[in-house]
N, C-alpha and C. Protein backbone atom coordinates (compact mmCIF):
# COMPACT_ATOMS: atom_id res chain seq x y z
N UNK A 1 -7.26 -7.85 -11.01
CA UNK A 1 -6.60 -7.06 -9.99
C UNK A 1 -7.64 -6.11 -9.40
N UNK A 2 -7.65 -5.50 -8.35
CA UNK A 2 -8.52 -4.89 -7.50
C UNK A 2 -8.82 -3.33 -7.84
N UNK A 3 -9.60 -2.40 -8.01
CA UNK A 3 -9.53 -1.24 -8.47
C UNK A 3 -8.49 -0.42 -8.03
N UNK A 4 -8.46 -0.72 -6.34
CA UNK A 4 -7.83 0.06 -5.46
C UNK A 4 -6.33 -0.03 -5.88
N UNK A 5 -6.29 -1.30 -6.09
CA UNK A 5 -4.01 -1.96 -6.41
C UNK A 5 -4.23 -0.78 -7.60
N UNK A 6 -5.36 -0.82 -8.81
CA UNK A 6 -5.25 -0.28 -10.15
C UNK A 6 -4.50 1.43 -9.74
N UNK A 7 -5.58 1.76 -8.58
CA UNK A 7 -5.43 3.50 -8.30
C UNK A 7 -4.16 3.88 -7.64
N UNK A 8 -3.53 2.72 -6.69
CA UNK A 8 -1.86 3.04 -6.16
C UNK A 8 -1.57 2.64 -6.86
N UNK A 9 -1.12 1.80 -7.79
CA UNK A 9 0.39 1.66 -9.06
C UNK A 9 -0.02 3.25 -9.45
N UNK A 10 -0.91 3.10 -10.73
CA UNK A 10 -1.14 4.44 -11.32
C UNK A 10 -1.07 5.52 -10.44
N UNK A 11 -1.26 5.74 -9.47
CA UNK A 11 -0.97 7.30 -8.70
C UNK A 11 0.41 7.18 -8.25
N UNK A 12 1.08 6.49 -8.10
CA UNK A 12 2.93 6.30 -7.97
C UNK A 12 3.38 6.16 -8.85
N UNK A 13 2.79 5.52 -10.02
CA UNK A 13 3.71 5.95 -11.12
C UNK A 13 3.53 7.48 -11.40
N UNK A 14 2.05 7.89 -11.96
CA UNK A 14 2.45 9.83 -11.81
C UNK A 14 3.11 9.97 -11.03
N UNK A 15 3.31 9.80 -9.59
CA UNK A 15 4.09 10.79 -8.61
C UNK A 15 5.48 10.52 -9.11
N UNK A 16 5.83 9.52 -9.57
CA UNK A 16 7.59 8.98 -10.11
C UNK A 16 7.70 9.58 -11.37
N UNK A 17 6.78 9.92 -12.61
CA UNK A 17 6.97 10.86 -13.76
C UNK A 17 6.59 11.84 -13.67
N UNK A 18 5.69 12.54 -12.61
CA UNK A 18 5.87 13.97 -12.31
C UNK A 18 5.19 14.64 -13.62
N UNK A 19 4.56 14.41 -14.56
CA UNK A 19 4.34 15.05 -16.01
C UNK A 19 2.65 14.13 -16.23
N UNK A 20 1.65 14.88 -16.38
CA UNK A 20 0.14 14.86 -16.55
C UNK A 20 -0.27 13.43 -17.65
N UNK A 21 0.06 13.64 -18.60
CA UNK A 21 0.08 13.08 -20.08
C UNK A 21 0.47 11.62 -19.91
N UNK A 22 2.14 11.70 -19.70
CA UNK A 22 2.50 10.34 -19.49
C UNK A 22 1.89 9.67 -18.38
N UNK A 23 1.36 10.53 -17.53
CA UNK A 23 1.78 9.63 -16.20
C UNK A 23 0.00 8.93 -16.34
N UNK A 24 -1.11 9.52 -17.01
CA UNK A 24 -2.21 9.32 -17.46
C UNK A 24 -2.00 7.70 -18.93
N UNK A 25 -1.22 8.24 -19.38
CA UNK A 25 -1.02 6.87 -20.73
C UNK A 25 -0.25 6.04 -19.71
N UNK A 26 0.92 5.68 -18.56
CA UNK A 26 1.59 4.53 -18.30
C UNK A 26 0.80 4.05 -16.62
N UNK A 27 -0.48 4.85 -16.26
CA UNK A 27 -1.39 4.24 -15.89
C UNK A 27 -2.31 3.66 -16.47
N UNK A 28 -2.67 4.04 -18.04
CA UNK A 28 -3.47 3.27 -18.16
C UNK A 28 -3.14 2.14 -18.68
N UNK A 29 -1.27 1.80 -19.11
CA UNK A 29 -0.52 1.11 -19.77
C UNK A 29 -0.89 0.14 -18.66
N UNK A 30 -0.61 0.37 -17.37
CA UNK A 30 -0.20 -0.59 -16.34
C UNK A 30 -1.49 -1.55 -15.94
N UNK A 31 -2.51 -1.12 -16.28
CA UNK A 31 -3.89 -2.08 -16.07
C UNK A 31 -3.61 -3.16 -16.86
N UNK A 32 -3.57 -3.53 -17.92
CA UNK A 32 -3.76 -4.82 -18.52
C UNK A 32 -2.57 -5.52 -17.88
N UNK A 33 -1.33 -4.63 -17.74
CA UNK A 33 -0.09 -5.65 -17.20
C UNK A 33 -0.57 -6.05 -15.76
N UNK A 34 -1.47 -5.26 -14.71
CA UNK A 34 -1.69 -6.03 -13.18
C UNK A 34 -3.07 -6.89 -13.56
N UNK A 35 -4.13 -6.76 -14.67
CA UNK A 35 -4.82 -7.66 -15.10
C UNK A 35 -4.29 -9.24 -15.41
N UNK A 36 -3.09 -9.20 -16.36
CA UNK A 36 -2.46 -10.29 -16.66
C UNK A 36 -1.95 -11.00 -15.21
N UNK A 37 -1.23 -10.35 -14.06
CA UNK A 37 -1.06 -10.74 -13.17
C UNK A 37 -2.12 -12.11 -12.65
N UNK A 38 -1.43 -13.02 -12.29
CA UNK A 38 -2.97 -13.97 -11.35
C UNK A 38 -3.10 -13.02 -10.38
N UNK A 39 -4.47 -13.43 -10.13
CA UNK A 39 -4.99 -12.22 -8.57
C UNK A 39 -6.44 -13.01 -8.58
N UNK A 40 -7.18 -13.01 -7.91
CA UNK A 40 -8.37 -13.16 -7.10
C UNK A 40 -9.42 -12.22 -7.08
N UNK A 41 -10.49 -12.37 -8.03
CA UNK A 41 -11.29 -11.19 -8.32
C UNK A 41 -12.58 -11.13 -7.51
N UNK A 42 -12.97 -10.80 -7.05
CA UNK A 42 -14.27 -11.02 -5.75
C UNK A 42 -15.44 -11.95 -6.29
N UNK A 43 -15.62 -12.41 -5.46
CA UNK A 43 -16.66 -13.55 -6.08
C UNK A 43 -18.41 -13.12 -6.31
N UNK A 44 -18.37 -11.90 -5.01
CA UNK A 44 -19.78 -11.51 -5.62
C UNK A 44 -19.34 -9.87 -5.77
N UNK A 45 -21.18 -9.42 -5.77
CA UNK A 45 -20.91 -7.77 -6.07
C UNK A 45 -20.48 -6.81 -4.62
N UNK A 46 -20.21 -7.21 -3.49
CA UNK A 46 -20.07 -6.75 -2.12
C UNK A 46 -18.79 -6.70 -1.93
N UNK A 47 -18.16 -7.54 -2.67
CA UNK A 47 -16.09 -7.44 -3.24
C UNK A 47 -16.12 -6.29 -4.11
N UNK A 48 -16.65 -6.06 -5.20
CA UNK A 48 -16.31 -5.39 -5.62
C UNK A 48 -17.21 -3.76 -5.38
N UNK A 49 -18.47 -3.74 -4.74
CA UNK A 49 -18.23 -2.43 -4.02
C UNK A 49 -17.42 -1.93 -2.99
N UNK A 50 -16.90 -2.74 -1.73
CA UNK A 50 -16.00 -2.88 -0.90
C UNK A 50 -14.79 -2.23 -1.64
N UNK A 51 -14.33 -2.58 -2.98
CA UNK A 51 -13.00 -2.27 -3.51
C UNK A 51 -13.19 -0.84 -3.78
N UNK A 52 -14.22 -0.94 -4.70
CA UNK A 52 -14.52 0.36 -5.10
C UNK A 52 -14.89 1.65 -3.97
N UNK A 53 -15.28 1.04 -2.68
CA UNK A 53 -14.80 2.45 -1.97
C UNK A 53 -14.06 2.74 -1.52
N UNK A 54 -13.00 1.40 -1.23
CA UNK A 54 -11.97 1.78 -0.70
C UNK A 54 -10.91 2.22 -2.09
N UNK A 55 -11.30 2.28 -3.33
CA UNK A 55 -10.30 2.95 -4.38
C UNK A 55 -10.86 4.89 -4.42
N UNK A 56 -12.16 4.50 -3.64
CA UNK A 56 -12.86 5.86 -4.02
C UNK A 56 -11.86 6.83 -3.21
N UNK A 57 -11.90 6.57 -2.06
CA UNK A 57 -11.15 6.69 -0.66
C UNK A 57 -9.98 6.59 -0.81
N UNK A 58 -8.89 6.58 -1.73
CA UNK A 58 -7.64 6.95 -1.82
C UNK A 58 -7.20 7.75 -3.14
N UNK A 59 -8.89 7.98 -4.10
CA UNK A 59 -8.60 8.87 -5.31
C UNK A 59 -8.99 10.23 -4.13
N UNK A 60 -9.84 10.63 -2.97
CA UNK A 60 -10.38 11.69 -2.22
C UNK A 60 -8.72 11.75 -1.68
N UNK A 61 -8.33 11.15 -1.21
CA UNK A 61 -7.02 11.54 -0.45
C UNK A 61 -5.96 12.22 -1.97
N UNK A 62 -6.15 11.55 -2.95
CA UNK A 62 -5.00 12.22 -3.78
C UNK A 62 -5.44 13.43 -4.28
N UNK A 63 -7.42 13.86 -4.05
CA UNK A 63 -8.07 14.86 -4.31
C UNK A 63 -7.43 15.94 -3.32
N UNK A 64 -7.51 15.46 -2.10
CA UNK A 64 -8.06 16.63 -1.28
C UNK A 64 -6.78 16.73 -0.16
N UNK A 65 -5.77 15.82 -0.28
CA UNK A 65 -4.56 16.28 0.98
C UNK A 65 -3.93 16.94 0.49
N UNK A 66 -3.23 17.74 1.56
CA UNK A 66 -2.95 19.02 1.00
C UNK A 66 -1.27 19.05 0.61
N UNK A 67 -0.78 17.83 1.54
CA UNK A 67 0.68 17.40 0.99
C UNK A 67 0.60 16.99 0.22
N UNK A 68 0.04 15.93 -0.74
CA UNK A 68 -0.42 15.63 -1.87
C UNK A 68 -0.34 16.63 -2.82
N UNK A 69 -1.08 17.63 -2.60
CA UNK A 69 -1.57 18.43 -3.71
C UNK A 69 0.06 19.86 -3.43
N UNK A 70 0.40 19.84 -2.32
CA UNK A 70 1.87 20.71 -2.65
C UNK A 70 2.99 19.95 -3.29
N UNK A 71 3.15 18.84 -3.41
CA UNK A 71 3.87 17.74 -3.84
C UNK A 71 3.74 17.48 -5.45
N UNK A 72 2.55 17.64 -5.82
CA UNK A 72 1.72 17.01 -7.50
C UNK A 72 1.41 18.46 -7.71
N UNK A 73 2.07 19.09 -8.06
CA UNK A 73 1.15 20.48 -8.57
C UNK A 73 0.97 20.40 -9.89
N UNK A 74 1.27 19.67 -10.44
CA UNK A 74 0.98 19.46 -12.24
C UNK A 74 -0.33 18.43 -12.28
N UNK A 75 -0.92 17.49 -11.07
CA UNK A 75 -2.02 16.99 -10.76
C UNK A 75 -1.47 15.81 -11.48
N UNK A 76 0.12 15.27 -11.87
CA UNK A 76 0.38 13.81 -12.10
C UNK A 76 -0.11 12.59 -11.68
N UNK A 77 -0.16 13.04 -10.28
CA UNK A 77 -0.57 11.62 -9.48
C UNK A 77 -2.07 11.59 -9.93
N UNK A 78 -3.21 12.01 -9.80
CA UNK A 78 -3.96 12.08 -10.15
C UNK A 78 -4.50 11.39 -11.62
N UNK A 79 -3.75 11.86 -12.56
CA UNK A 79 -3.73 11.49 -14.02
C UNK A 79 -3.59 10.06 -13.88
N UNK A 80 -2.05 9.67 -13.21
CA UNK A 80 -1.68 8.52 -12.87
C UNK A 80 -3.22 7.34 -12.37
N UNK A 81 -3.37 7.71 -11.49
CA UNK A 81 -4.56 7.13 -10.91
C UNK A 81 -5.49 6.96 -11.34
N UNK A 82 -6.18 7.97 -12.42
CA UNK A 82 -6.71 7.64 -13.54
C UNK A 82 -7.11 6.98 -14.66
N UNK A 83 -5.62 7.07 -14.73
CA UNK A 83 -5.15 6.03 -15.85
C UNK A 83 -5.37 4.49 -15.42
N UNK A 84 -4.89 4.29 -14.14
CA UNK A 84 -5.03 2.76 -13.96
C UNK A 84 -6.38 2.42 -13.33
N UNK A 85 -7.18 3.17 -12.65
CA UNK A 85 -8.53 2.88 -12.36
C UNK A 85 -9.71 2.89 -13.63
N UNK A 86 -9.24 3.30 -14.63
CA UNK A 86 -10.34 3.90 -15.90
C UNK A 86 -10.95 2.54 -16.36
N UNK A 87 -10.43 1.89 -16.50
CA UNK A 87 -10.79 0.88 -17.40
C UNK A 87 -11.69 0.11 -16.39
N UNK A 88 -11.71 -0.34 -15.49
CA UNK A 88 -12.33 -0.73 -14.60
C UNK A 88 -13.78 -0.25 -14.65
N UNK A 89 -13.98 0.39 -14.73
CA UNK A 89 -15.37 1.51 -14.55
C UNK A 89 -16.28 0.76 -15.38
N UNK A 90 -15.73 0.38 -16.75
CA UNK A 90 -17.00 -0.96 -16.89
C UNK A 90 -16.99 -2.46 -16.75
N UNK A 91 -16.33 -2.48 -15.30
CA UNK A 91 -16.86 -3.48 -14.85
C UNK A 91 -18.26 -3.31 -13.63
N UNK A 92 -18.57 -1.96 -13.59
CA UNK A 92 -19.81 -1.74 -12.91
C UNK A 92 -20.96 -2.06 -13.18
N UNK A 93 -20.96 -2.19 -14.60
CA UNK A 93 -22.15 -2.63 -15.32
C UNK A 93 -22.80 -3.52 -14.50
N UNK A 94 -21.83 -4.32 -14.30
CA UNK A 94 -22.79 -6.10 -13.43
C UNK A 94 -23.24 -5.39 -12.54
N UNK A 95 -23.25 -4.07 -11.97
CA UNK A 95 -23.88 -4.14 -10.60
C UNK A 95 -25.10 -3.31 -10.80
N UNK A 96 -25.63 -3.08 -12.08
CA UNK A 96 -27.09 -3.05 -12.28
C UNK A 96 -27.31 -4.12 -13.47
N UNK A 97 -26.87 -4.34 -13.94
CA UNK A 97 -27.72 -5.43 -15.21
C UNK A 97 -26.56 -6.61 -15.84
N UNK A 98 -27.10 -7.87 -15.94
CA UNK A 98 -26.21 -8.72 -16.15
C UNK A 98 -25.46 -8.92 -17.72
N UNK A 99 -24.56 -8.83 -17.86
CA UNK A 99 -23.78 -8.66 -18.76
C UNK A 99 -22.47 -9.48 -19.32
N UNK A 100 -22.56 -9.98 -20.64
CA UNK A 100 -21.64 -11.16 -20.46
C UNK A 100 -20.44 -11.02 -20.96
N UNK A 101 -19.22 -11.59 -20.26
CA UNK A 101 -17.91 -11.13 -20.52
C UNK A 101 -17.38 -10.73 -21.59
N UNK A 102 -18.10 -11.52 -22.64
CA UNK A 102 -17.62 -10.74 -24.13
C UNK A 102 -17.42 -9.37 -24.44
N UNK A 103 -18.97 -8.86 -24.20
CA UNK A 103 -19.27 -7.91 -24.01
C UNK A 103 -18.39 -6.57 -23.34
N UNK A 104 -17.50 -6.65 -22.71
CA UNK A 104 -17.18 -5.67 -22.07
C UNK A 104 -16.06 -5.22 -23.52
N UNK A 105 -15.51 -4.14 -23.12
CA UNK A 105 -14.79 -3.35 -24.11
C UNK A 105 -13.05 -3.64 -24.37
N UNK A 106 -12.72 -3.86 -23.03
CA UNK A 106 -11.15 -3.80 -22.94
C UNK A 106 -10.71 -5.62 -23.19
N UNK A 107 -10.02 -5.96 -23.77
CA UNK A 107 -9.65 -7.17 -23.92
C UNK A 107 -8.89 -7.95 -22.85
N UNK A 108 -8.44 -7.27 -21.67
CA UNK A 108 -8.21 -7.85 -20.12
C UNK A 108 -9.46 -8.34 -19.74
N UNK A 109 -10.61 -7.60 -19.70
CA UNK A 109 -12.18 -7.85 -19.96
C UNK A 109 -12.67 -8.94 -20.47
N UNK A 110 -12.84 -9.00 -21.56
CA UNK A 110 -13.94 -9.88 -22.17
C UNK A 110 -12.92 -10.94 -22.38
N UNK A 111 -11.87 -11.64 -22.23
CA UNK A 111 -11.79 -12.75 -22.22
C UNK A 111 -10.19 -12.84 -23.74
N UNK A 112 -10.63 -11.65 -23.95
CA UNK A 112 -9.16 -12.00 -25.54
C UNK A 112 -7.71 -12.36 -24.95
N UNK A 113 -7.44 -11.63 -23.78
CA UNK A 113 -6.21 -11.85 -23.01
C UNK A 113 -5.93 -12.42 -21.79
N UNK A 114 -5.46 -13.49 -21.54
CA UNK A 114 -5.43 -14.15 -20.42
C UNK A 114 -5.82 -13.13 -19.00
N UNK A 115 -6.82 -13.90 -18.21
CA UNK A 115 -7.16 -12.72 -16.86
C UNK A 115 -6.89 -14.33 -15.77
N UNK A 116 -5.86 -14.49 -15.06
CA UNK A 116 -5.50 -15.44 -14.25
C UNK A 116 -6.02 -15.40 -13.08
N UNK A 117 -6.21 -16.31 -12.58
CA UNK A 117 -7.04 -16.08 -10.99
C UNK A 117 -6.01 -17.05 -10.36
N UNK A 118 -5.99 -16.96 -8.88
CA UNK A 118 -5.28 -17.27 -7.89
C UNK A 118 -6.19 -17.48 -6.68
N UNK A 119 -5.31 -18.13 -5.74
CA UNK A 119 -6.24 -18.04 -4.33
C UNK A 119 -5.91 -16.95 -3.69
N UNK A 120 -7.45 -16.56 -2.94
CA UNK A 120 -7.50 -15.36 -2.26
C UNK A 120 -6.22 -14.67 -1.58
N UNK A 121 -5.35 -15.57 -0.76
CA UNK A 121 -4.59 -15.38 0.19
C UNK A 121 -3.19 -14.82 -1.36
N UNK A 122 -3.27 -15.69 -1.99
CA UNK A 122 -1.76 -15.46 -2.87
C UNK A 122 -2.72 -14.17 -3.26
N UNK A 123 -3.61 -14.18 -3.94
CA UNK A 123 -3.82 -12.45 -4.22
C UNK A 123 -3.28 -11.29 -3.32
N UNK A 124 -4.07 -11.28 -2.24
CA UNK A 124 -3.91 -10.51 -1.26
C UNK A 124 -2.52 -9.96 -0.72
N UNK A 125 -1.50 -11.13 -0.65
CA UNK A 125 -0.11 -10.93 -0.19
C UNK A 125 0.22 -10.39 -1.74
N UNK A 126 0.51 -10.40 -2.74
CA UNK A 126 0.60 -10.15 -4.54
C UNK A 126 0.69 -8.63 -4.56
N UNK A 127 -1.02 -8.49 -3.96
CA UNK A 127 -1.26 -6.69 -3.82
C UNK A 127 -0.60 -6.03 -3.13
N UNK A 128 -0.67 -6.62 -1.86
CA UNK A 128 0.09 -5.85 -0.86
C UNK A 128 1.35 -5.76 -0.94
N UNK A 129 2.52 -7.40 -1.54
CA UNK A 129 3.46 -6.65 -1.86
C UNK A 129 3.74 -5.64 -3.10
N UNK A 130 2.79 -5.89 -3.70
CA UNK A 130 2.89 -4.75 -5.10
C UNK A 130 2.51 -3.02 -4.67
N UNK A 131 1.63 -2.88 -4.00
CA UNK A 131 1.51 -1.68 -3.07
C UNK A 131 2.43 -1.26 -2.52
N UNK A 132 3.13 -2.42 -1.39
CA UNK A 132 3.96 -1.77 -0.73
C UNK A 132 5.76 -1.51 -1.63
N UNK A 133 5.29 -2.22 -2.64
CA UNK A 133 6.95 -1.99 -3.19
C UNK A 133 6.84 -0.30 -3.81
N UNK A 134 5.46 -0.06 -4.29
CA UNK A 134 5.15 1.46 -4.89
C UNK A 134 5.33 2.02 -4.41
N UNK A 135 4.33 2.21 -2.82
CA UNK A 135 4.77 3.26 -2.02
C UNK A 135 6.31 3.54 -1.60
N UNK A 136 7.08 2.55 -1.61
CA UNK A 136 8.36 2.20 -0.97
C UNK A 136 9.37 3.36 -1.91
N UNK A 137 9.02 3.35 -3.53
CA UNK A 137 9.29 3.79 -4.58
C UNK A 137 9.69 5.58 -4.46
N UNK A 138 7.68 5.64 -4.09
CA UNK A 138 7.40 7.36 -4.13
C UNK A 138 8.25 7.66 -2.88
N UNK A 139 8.21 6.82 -1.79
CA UNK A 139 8.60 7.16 -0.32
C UNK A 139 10.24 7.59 -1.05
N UNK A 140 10.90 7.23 -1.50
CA UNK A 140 12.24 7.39 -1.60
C UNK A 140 12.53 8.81 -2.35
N UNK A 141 11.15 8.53 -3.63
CA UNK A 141 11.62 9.85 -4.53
C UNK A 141 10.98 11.15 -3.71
N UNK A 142 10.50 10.96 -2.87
CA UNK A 142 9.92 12.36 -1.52
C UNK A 142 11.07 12.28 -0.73
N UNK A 143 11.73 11.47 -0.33
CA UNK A 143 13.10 11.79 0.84
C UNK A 143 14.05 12.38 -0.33
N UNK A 144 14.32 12.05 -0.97
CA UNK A 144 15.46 12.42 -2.06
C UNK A 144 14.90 13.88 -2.71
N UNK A 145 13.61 14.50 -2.80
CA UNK A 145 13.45 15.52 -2.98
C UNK A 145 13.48 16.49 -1.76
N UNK A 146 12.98 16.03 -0.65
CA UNK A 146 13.25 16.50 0.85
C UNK A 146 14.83 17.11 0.84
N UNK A 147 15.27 16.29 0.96
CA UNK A 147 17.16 16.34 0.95
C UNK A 147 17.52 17.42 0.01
N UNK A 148 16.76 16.99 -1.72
CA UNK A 148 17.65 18.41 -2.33
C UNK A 148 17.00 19.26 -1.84
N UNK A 149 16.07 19.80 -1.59
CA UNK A 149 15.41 21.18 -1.07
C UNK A 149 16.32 21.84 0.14
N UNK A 150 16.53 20.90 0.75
CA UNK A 150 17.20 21.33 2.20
C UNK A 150 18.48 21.64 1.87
């Protein structure tokens, strides 16, 4: 699964548990479950810097917007996002020195737990509807907090 899908589940799930701790453990719960997913993993290292800035580029938005940050004041989403981008981080390795799948640490990783691949296109539609069902999620629990406030 893509870093970026990793950083929206995990930052919508914090924003849906609202609480630092959990929302940090059921992001990082949720990586091996969108790992297990089939998905389409980039074929060279230009996929996966491409991902990685565009995951960089929506951890800066959960950094630095300011509705964001009046919304998360316990910094959930954040944790969240955390949680599901963390594990990922050594898959950077390959992009200075070659390294063989065993090797990596997390068992979505090196090969102990099924990691399914798909074609590009079924990936792509997979993420996006998995993205858009998240956002769809937080979008509701922000109108429904909108409403009680008012």
């Amino acid at each position: 699964m893509h870093w970026t899908t990793h950083v929206v589940v995990g930052a919508t799930a914090g924003y849906l548990i609202d609480r630092p701790l959990p929302s940090l453990i059921v992001g990082f719960a949720s990586h091996p479950l969108l790992d297990m997913t089939p998905h389409h993993d980039p074929d060279h290292e230009i996929g996966y810097v491409l991902d990685a800035v565009t995951g960089v580029g929506a951890l800066s938005i959960l950094l630095f917007n300011r509705l964001v940050r009046s919304e998360d004041r316990h910094r959930a989403i954040l944790w969240g996002a955390i949680g599901g981008a963390l594990p990922d981080t050594e898959l950077l390795v390959k992009l200075f020195k070659d390294i063989e799948t065993e090797d990596y640490m997390f068992p979505w990783h090196n090969g102990t737990l099924p990691h399914r691949q798909t074609h590009l296109s079924r990936s792509v539609i997979l993420q996006t509807l998995l993205i858009v069902v998240m956002l769809s999620l937080a979008w509701l629990k922000f109108r429904h907090m909108q409403k009680k406030d008012s």
